[in-house]
Structures are given as structure tokens and as C-alpha cells.
C-alpha atoms as a PDB file:
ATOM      1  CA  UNK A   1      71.645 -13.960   6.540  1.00  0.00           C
ATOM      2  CA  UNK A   2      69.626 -15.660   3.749  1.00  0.00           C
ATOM      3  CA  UNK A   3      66.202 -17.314   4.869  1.00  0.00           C
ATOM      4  CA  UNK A   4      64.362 -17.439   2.118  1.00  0.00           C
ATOM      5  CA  UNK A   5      65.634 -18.592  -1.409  1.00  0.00           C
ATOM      6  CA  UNK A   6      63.740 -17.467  -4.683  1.00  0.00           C
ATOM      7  CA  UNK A   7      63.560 -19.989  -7.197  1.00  0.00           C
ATOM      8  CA  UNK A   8      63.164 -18.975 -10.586  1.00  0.00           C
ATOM      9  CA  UNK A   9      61.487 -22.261 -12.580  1.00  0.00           C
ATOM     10  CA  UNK A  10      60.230 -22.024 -16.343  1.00  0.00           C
ATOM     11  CA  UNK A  11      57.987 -18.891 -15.841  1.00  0.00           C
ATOM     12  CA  UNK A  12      57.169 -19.437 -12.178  1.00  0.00           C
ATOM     13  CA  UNK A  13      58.639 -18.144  -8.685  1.00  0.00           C
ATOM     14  CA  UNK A  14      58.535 -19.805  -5.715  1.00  0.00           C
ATOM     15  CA  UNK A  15      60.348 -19.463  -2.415  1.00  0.00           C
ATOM     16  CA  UNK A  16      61.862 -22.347   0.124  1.00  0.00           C
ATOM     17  CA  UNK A  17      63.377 -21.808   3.492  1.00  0.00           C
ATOM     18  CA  UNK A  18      67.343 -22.110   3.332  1.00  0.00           C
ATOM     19  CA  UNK A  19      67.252 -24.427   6.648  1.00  0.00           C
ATOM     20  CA  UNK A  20      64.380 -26.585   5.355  1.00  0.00           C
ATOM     21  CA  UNK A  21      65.953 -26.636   1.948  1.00  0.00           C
ATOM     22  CA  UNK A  22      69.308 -28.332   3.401  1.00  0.00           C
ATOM     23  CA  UNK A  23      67.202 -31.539   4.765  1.00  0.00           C
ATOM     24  CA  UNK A  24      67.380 -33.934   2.414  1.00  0.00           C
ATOM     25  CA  UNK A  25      64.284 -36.246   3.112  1.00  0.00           C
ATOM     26  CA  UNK A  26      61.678 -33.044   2.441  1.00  0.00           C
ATOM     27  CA  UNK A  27      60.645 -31.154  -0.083  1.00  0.00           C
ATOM     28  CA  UNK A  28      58.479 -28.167   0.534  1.00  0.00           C
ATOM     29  CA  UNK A  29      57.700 -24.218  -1.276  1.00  0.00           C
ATOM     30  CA  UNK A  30      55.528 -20.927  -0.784  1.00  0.00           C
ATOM     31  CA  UNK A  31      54.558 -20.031  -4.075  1.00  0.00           C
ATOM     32  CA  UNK A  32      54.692 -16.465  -5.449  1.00  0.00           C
ATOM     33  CA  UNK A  33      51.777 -14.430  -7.907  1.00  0.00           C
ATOM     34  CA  UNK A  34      54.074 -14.810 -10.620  1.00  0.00           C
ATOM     35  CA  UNK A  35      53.770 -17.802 -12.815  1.00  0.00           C
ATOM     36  CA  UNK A  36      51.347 -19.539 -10.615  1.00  0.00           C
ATOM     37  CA  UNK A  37      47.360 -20.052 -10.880  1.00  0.00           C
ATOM     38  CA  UNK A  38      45.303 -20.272  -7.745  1.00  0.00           C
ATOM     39  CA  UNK A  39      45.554 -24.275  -7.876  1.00  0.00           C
ATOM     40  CA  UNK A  40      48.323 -25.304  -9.629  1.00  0.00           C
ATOM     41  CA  UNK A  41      48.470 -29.049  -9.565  1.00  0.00           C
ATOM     42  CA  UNK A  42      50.217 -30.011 -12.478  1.00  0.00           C
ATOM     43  CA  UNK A  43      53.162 -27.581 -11.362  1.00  0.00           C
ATOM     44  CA  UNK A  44      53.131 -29.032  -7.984  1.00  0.00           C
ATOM     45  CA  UNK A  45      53.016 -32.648  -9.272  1.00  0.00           C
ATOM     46  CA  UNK A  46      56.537 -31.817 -10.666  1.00  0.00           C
ATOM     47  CA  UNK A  47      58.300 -30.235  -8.809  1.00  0.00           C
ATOM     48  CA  UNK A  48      57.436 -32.610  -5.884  1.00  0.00           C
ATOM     49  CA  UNK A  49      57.332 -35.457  -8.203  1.00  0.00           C
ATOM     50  CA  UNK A  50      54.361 -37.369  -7.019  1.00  0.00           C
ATOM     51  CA  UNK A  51      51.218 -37.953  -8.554  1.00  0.00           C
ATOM     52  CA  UNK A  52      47.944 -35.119  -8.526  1.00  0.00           C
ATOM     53  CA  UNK A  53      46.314 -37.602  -6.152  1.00  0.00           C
ATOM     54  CA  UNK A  54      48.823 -37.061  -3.735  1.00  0.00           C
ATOM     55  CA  UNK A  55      48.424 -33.150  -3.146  1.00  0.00           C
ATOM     56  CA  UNK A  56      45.814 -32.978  -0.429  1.00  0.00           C
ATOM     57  CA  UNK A  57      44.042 -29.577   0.375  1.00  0.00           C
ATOM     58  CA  UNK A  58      41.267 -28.995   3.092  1.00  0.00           C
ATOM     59  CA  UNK A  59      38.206 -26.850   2.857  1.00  0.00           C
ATOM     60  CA  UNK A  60      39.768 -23.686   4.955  1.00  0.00           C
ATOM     61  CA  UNK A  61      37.773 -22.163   7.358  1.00  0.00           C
ATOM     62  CA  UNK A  62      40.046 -20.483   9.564  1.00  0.00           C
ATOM     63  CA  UNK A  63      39.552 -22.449  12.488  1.00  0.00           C
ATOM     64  CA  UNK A  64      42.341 -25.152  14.208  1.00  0.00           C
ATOM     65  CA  UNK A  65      40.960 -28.585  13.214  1.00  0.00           C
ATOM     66  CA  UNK A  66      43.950 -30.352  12.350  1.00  0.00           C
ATOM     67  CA  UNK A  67      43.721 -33.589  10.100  1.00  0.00           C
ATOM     68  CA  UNK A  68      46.101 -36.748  10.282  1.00  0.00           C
ATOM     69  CA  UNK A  69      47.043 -38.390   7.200  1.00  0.00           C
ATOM     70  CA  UNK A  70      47.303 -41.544   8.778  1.00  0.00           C
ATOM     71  CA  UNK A  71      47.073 -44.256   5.423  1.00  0.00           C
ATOM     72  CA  UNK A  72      47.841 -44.502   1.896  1.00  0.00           C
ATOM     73  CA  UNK A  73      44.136 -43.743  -0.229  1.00  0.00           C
ATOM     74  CA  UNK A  74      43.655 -44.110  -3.886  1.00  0.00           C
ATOM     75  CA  UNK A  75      41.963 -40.843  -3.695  1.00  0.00           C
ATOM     76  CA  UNK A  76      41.768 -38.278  -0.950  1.00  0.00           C
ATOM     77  CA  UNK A  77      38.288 -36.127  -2.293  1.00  0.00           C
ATOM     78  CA  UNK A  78      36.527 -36.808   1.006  1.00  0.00           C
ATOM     79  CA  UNK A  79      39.255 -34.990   2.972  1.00  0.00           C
ATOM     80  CA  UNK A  80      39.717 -32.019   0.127  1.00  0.00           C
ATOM     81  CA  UNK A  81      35.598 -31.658   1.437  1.00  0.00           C
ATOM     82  CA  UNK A  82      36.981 -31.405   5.264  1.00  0.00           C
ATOM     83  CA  UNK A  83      36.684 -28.109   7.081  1.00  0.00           C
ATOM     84  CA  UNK A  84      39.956 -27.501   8.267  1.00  0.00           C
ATOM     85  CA  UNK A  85      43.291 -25.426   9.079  1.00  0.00           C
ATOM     86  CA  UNK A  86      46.131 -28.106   9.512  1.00  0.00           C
ATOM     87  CA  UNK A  87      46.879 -31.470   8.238  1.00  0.00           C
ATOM     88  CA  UNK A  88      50.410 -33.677   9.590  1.00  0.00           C
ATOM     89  CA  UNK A  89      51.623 -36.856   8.287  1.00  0.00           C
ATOM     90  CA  UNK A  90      54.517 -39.371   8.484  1.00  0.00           C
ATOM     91  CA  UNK A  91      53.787 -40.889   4.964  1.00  0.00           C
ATOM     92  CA  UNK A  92      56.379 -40.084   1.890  1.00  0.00           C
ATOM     93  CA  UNK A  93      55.004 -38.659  -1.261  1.00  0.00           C
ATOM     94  CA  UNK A  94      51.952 -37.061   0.239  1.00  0.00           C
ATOM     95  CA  UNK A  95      51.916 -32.910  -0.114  1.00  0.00           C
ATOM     96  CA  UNK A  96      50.005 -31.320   2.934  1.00  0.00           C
ATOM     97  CA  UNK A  97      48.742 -27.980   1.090  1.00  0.00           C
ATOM     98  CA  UNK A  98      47.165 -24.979   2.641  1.00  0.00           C
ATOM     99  CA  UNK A  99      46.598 -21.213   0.632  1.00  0.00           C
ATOM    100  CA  UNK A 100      47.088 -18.121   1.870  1.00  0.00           C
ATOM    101  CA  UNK A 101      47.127 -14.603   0.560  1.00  0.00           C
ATOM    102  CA  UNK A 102      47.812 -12.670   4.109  1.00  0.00           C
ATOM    103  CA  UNK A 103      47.171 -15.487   6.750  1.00  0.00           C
ATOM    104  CA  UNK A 104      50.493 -17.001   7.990  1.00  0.00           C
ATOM    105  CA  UNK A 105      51.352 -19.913   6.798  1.00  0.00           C
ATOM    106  CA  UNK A 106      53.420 -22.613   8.908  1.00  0.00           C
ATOM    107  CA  UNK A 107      55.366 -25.704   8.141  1.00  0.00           C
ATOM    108  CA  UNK A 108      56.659 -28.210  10.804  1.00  0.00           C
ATOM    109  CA  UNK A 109      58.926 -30.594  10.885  1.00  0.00           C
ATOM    110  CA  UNK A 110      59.683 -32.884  13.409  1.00  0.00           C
ATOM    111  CA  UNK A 111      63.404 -34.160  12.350  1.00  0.00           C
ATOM    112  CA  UNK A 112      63.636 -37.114  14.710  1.00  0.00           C
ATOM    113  CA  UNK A 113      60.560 -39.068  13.506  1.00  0.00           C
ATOM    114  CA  UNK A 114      60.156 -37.870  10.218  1.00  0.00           C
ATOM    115  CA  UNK A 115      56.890 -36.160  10.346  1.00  0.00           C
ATOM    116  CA  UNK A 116      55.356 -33.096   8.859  1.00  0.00           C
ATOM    117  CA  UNK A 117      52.548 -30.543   9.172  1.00  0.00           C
ATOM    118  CA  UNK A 118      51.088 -27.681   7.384  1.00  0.00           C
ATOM    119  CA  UNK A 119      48.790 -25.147   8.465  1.00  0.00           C
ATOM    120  CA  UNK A 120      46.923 -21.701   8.038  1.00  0.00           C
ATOM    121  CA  UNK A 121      46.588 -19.101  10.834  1.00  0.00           C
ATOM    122  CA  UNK A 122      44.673 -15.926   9.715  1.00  0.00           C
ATOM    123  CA  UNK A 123      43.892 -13.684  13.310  1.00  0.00           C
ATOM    124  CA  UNK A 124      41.390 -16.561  14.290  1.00  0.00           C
ATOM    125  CA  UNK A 125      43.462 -19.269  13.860  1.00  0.00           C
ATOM    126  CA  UNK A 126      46.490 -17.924  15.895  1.00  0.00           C
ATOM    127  CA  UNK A 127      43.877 -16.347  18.353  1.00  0.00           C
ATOM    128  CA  UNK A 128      42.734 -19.582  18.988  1.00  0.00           C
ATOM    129  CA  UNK A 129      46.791 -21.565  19.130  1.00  0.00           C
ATOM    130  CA  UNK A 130      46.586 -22.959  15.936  1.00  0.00           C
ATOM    131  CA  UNK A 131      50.455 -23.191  16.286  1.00  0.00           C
ATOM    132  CA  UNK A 132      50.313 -24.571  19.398  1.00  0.00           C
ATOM    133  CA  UNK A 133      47.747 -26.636  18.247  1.00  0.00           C
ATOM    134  CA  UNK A 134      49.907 -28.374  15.919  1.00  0.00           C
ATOM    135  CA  UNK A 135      52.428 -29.201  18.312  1.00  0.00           C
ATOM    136  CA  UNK A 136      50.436 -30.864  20.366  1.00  0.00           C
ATOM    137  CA  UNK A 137      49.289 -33.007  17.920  1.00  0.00           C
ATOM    138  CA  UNK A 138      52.514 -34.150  16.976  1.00  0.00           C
ATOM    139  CA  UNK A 139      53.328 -34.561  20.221  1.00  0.00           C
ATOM    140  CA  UNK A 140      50.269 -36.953  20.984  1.00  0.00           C
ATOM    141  CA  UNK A 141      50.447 -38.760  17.662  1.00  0.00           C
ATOM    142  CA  UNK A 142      54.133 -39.401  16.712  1.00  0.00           C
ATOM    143  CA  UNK A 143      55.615 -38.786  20.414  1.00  0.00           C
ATOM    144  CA  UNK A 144      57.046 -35.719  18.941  1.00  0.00           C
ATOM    145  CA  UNK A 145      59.940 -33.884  21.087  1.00  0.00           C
ATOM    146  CA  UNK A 146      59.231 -30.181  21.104  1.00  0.00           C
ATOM    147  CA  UNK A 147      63.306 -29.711  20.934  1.00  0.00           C
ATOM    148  CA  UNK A 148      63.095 -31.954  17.597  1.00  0.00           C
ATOM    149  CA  UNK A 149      60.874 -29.651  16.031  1.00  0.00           C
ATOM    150  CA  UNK A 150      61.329 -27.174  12.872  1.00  0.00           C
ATOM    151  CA  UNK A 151      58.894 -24.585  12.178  1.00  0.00           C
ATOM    152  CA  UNK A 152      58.826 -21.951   9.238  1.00  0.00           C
ATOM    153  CA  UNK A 153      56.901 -19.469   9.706  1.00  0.00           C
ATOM    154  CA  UNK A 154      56.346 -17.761   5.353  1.00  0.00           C
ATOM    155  CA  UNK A 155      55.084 -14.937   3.895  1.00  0.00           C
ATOM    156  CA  UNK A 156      52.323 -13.481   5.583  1.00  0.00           C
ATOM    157  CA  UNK A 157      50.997  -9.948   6.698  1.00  0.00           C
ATOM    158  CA  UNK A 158      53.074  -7.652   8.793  1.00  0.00           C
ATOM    159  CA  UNK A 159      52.687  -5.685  11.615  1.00  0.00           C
ATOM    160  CA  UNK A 160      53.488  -2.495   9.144  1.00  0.00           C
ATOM    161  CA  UNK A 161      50.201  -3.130   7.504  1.00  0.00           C
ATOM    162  CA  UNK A 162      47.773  -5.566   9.521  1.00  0.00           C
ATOM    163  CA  UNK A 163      45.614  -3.021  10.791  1.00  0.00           C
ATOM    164  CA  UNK A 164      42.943  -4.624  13.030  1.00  0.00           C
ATOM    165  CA  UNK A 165      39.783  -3.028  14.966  1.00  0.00           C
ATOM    166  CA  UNK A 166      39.472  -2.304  18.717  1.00  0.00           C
ATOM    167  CA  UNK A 167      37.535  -5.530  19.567  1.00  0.00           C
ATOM    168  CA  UNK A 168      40.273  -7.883  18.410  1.00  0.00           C
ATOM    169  CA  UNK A 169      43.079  -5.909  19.749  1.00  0.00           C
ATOM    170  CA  UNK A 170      41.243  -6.399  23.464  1.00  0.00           C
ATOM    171  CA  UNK A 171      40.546  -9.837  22.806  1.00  0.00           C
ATOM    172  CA  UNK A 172      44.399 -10.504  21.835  1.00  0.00           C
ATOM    173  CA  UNK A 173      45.423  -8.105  25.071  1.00  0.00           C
ATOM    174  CA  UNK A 174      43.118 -10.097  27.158  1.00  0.00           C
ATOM    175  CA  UNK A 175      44.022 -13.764  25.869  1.00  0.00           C
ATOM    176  CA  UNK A 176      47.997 -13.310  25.523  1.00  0.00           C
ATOM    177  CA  UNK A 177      48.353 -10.900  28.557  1.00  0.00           C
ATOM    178  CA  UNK A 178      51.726 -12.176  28.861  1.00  0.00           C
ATOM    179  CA  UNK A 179      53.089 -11.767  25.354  1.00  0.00           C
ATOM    180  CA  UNK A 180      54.398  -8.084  25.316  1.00  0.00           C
ATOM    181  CA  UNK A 181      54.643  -6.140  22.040  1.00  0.00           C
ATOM    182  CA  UNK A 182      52.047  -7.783  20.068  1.00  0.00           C
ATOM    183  CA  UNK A 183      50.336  -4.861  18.994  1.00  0.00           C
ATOM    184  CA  UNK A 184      51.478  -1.552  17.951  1.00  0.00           C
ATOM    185  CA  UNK A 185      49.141   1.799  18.263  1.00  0.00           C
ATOM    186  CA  UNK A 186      49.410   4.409  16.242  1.00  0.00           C
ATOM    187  CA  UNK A 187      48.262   7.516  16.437  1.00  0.00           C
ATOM    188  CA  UNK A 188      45.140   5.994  17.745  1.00  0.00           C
ATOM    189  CA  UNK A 189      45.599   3.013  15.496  1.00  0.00           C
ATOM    190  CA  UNK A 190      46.001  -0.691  15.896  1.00  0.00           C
ATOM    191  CA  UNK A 191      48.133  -3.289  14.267  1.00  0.00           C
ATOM    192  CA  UNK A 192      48.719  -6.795  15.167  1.00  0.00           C
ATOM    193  CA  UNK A 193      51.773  -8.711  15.052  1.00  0.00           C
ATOM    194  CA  UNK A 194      50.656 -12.043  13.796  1.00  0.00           C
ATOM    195  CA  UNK A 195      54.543 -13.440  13.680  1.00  0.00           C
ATOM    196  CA  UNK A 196      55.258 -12.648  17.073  1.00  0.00           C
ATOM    197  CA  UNK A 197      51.937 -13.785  18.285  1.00  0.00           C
ATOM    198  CA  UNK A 198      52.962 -16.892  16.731  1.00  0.00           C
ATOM    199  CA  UNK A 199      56.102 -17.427  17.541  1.00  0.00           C
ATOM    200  CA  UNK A 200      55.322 -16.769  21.007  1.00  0.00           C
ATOM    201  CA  UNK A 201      52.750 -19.438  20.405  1.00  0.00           C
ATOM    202  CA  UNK A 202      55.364 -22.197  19.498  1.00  0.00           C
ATOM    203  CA  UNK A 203      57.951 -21.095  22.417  1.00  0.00           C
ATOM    204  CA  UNK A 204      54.828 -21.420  25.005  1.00  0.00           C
ATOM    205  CA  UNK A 205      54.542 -25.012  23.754  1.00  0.00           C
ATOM    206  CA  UNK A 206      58.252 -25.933  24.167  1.00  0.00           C
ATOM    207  CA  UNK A 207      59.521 -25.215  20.300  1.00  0.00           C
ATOM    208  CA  UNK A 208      63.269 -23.608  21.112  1.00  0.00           C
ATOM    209  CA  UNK A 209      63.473 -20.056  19.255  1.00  0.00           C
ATOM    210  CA  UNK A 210      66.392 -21.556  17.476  1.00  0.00           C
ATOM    211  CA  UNK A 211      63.921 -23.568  15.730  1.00  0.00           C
ATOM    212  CA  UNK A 212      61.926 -21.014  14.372  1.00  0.00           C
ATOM    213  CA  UNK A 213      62.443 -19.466  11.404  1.00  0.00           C
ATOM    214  CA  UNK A 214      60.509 -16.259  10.264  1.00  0.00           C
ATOM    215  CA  UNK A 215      60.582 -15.103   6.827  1.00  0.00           C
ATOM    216  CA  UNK A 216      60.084 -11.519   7.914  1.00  0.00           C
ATOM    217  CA  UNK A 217      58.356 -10.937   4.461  1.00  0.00           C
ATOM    218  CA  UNK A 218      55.133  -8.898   4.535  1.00  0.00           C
ATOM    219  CA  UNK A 219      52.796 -10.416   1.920  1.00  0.00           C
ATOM    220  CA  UNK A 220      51.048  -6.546   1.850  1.00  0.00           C
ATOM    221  CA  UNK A 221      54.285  -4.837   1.367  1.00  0.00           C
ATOM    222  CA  UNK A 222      55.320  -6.699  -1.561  1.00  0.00           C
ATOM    223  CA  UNK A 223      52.425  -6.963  -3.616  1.00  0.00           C
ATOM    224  CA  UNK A 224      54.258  -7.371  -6.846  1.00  0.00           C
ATOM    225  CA  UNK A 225      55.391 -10.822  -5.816  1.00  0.00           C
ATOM    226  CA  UNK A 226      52.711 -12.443  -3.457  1.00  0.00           C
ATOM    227  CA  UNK A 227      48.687 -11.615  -3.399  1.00  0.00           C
ATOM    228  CA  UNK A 228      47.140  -9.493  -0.457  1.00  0.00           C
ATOM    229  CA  UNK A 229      43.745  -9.718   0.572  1.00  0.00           C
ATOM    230  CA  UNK A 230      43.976  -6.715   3.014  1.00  0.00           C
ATOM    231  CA  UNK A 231      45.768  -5.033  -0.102  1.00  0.00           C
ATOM    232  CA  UNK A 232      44.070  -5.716  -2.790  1.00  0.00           C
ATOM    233  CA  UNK A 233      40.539  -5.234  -0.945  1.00  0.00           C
ATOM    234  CA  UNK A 234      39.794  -8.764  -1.208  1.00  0.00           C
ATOM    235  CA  UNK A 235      39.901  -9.287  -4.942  1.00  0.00           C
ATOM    236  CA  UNK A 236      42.686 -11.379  -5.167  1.00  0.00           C
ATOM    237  CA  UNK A 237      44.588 -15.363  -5.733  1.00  0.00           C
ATOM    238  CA  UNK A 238      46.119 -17.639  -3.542  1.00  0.00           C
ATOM    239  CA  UNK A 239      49.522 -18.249  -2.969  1.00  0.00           C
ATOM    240  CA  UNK A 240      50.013 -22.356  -2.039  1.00  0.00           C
ATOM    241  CA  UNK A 241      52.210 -23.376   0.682  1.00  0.00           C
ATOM    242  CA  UNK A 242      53.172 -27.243   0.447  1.00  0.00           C
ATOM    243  CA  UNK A 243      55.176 -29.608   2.010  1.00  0.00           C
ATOM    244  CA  UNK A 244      55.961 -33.414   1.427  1.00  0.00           C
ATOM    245  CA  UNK A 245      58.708 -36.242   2.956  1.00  0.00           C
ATOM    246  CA  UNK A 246      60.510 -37.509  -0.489  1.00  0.00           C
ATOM    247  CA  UNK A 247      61.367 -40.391   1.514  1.00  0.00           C
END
């Protein structure tokens, strides 16, 4: 079964979800390593065919503060300053933005009221429900129904290669007690699932597993075609996940 569909434009590569790509009032990507610089706005101004103004991007932190895009603003610098993780909106023509080169990146949809959000969730920001997080936002500020709710879950670190050190694998046993299989030892070693954790994230806050769609693509593993901090030792880009209403 197809999730994710490569697009091959000019020189560049970029990826969409097959389920999100057959809604016609959205427009969203995951950009690759190939063809792409570590901000890219003229690229992104054209394929999602809105002006540079539009393309909004936070000051990451990996934390959950989640931003709402609630007006239309000539310019949108002061919230490009804002320490943040997630931004949702209900406006057309506005591109939420986050970067990622290992954290997971998620995209949500709620297909009833026409709203969107886009966040990052490195191991802080899903130890702390930045997934869940998001829902509930929706929830409080567009009376979102959990059942009406898309999320892609892209590229991002797998449990073959996220190693992580004993004091986060307690803290994840001892905060998601109840989510089994979350962490893998091997031979002494430990390796968090950040998918699962996440997707066990968005069932706990009433997102069907139907909804969820996981890319299942290690960012580590393939290295040729996305960037890897954990990889590449930190030395590395960005890849930019986006999403916008057309209409």
C-alpha cells in the first residue's frame, strides 16, 4: 500500500501523504535533502502558490507551545521570533512550517471544519504530549471532533536507530506505563519508538487509528534522501514540513 508519494519537481524531491494528497482543499509536503536548502521560501511560495509572507515558521525549541493563527497580518516576523513547537489555523493561504532532521513531524487535519496544524516532536516534545497537545487545542478552539481528525505522522527517526540513554528510557517507562512496546533493549541497549509513542499519544486523546497515518520511513536509515542529526553527528540541514488550506 502506497503512503507516501515522491515527487520529483525541477531538481527537487519532496514527499506528500497519498490520503492527504486526495483532499482537495489542502496542500501540504515533507521535503527531502535533495534539491532543497535549509529555508527554501521561494520553492515553497510555488508550489503552494501564496506569497513568502504567508509561510510562517516558529523559533523551535522542542517544547509544546502551540500557536493559533487566528487573523490575516501583513507580516508575521513577530511570530517567526516565538518559541514554539506547533502552530493550527483555519485561514486559506497561510503555510504552518516546522523543520526537522530526526524529530517527528505531524500534520493534522480536522476535515469537518477545515482546520490545520503542524508540529515538531523530538523525545521532549512527545514526552511531554505534544500530539495530544494539538488535539486538544483543536478541540477547544474550532470544536474539533477527535473522529474528524487526520494526522500524518512523516519521516522521522526509527526505533532501528534512535538509541536513547537509561534516564529517558525510565522516564518514558514511568510516564507511559501503559503503552507497551515503546522501547526495545538490546543487548543491554535502548531504543525508543517515537511513532508508537505517538500514535499512542493521538489514540489516548480520541484520534481513531484509522486516522493515522505513519510513514514508517526512518529519516537515519535513509540518509541519502532526508538529513539525520543522530546520523550525521549533528552536522547537518533541515528538512521542512508544511501545510496550508488552498481554500
Amino acid at each position: 500500500m502506497i503512503i507516501l508519494i515522491e515527487i520529483r519537481e525541477e531538481n527537487r524531491i519532496y514527499y506528500q501523504f497519498k490520503a492527504f494528497k486526495e483532499i482537495d482543499y489542502i496542500n501540504h509536503l515533507f521535503t527531502s535533502r535533495i534539491g532543497w536548502e535549509h529555508s527554501d521560501q521561494a520553492a515553497l511560495s510555488n508550489i503552494f502558490k501564496t506569497s513568502r509572507k504567508k509561510i510562517i515558521a516558529l523559533k523551535q525549541v522542542h517544547g509544546t507551545n502551540i500557536l493559533h493563527i487566528d487573523r490575516e497580518e501583513d507580516d508575521y516576523d513577530e511570530i517567526r521570533r516565538t518559541e514554539a513547537d506547533g502552530l493550527i489555523t483555519n485561514l486559506p493561504k497561510i503555510v504552518l512550517t516546522t523543520y526537522h532532521a530526526d524529530c517527528v513531524p505531524l500534520f493534522f487535519l480536522d476535515r469537518l471544519n477545515k482546520a490545520i496544524g503542524m508540529a515538531h516532536a523530538g523525545w521532549r516534545g512527545t514526552f511531554e504530549n505534544m500530539a495530544g497537545k494539538m488535539v486538544e487545542n483543536m478541540k477547544a478552539i474550532y470544536n474539533s471532533d477527535a473522529r474528524d481528525i487526520l494526522v500524518g505522522i512523516g519521516p522521522a527517526i526509527g526505533k532501528c536507530c534512535y538509541e536513547v540513554g537509561r534516564d529517558v528510557k525510565d522516564n518514558f517507562f514511568e510516564r507511559y506505563v501503559e503503552f507497551p512496546d515503546i522501547i526495545e533493549n538490546r543487548n543491554g541497549s535502548f531504543y525508543l519508538d517515537l511513532w508508537k509513542v505517538n500514535l499512542l499519544q493521538l489514540k489516548k486523546a480520541g484520534i481513531p487509528e484509522e486516522n493515522i497515518i505513519l510513514s514508517n520511513t526512518c529519516t537515519s536509515c535513509k540518509v541519502d534522501k532526508f538529513y539525520s542529526y543522530r546520523r550525521e553527528k549533528g552536522s547537518t540541514g533541515r528538512m521542512i514540513a508544511a501545510i496550508s488550506l488552498t481554500e
